[in-house]
Protein backbone atom coordinates (compact mmCIF):
# COMPACT_ATOMS: atom_id res chain seq x y z
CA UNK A 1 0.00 0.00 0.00
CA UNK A 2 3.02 2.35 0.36
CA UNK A 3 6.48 2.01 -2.18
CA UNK A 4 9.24 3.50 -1.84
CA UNK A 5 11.66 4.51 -4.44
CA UNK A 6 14.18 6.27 -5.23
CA UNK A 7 17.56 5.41 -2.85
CA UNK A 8 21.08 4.78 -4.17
CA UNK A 9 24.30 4.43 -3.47
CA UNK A 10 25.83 8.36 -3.73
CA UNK A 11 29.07 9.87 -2.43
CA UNK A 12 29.23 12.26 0.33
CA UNK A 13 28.00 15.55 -0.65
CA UNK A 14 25.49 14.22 -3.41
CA UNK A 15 21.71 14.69 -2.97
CA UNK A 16 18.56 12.24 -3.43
CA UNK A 17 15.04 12.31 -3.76
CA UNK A 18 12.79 9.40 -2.30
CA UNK A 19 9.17 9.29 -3.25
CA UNK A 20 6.49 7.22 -1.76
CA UNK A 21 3.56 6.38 -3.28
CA UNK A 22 0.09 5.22 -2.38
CA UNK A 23 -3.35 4.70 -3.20
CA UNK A 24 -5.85 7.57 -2.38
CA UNK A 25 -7.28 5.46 -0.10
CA UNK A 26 -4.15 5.13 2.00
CA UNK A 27 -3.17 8.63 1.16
CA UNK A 28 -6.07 10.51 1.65
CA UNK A 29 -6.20 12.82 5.05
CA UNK A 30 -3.39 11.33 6.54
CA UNK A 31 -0.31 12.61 8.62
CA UNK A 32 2.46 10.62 6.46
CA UNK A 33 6.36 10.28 7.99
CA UNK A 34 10.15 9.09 6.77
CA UNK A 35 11.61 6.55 9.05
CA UNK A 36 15.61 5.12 8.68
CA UNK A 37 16.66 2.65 10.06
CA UNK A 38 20.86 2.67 9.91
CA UNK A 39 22.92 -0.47 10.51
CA UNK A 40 22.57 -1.93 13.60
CA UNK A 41 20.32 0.85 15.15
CA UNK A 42 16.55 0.93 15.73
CA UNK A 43 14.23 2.44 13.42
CA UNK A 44 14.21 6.24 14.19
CA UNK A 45 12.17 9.57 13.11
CA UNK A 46 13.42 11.42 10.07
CA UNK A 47 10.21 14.21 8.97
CA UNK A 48 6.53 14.01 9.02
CA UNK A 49 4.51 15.94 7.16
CA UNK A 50 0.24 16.81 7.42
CA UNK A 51 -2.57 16.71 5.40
CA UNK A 52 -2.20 20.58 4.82
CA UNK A 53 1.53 20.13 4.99
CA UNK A 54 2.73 21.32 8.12
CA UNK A 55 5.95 19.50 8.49
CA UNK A 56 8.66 18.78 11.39
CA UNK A 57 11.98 17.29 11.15
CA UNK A 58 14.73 14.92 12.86
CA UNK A 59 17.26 17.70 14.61
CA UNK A 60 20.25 15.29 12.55
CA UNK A 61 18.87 15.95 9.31
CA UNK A 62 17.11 19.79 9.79
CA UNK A 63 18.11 22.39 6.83
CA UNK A 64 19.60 18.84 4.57
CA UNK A 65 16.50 17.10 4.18
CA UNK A 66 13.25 18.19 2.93
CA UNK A 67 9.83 16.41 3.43
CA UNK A 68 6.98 17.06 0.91
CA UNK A 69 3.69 15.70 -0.51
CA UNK A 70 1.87 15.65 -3.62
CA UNK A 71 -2.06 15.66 -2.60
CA UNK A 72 -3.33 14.93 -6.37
CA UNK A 73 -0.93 12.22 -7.27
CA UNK A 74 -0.85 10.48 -3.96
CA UNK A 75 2.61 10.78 -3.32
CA UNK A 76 5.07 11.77 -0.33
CA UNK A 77 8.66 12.75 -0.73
CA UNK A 78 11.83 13.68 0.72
CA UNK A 79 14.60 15.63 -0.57
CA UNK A 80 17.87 14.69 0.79
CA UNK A 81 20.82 17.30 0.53
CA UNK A 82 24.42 17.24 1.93
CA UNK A 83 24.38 13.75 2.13
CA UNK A 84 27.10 12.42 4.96
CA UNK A 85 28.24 8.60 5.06
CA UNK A 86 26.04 8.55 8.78
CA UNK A 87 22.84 9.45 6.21
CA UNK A 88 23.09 5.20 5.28
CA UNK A 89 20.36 3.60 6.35
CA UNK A 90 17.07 1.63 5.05
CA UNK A 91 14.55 4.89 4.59
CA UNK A 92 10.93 4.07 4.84
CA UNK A 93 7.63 5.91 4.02
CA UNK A 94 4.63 5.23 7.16
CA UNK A 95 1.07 6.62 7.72
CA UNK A 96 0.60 7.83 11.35
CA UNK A 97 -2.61 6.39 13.36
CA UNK A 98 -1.73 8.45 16.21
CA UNK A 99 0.13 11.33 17.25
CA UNK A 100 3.58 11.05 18.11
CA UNK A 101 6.92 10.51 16.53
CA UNK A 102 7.58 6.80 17.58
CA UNK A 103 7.25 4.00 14.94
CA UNK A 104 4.39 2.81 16.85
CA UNK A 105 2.46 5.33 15.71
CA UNK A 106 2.39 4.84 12.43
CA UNK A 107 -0.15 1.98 11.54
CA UNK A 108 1.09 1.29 7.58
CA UNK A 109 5.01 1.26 6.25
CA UNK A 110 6.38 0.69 3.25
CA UNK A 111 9.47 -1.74 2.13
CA UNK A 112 11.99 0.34 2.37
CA UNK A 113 14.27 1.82 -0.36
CA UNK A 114 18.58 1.46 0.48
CA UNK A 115 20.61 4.99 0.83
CA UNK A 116 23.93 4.43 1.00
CA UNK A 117 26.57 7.23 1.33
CA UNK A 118 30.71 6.55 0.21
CA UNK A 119 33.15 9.08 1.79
């Protein structure tokens, strides 16, 4: 119900864009979030973003990564600048249930698209 794309393999420095798409359905209303989940770490809060698009970021990635939506074609993005080798990580796209910032919040994820960053 959610799919990511977009990750790579970059160098330090380089930027990406992930998108996440999903039907209206899934889409429609909902507060949507970016999750990572880096090597050997728990899953942790990158940006979330509203219906109306009020937005709030991860104090690790604030003024590098962007976090956007795309009301008409159902899609959620998030613009990733500055990339540093720490950036690596499995990034996923979730639909938040409740309020908060935890995983647990969020009721639907996606697969998860690779970012990997080279020094």
């Amino acid at each position: 119900q959610l799919k990511e794309s977009g990750g790579g393999l970059v160098q330090a420095g380089a930027s990406l864009n992930l998108s996440c798409t999903s039907s209206e359905d899934t889409f429609n209303r909902y507060t949507l979030g970016w999750f990572r989940q880096r090597p050997g770490k728990e899953r942790e809060f990158v940006a979330t973003i509203t219906w109306s698009s009020g937005t709030a970021v991860a104090g690790s990635v604030r003024g590098r990564f962007t976090i956007s939506r795309d009301n008409t074609k159902n899609t959620l993005y998030l613009q990733m600048n500055s990339l540093k080798p720490e950036d690596t990580a499995v990034y996923y796209c979730a639909r938040r249930r409740v309020p908060g910032q935890r995983p647990s919040a969020y009721d639907l994820w996606g697969q998860g698209t690779q970012v990997t960053v080279s020094s």
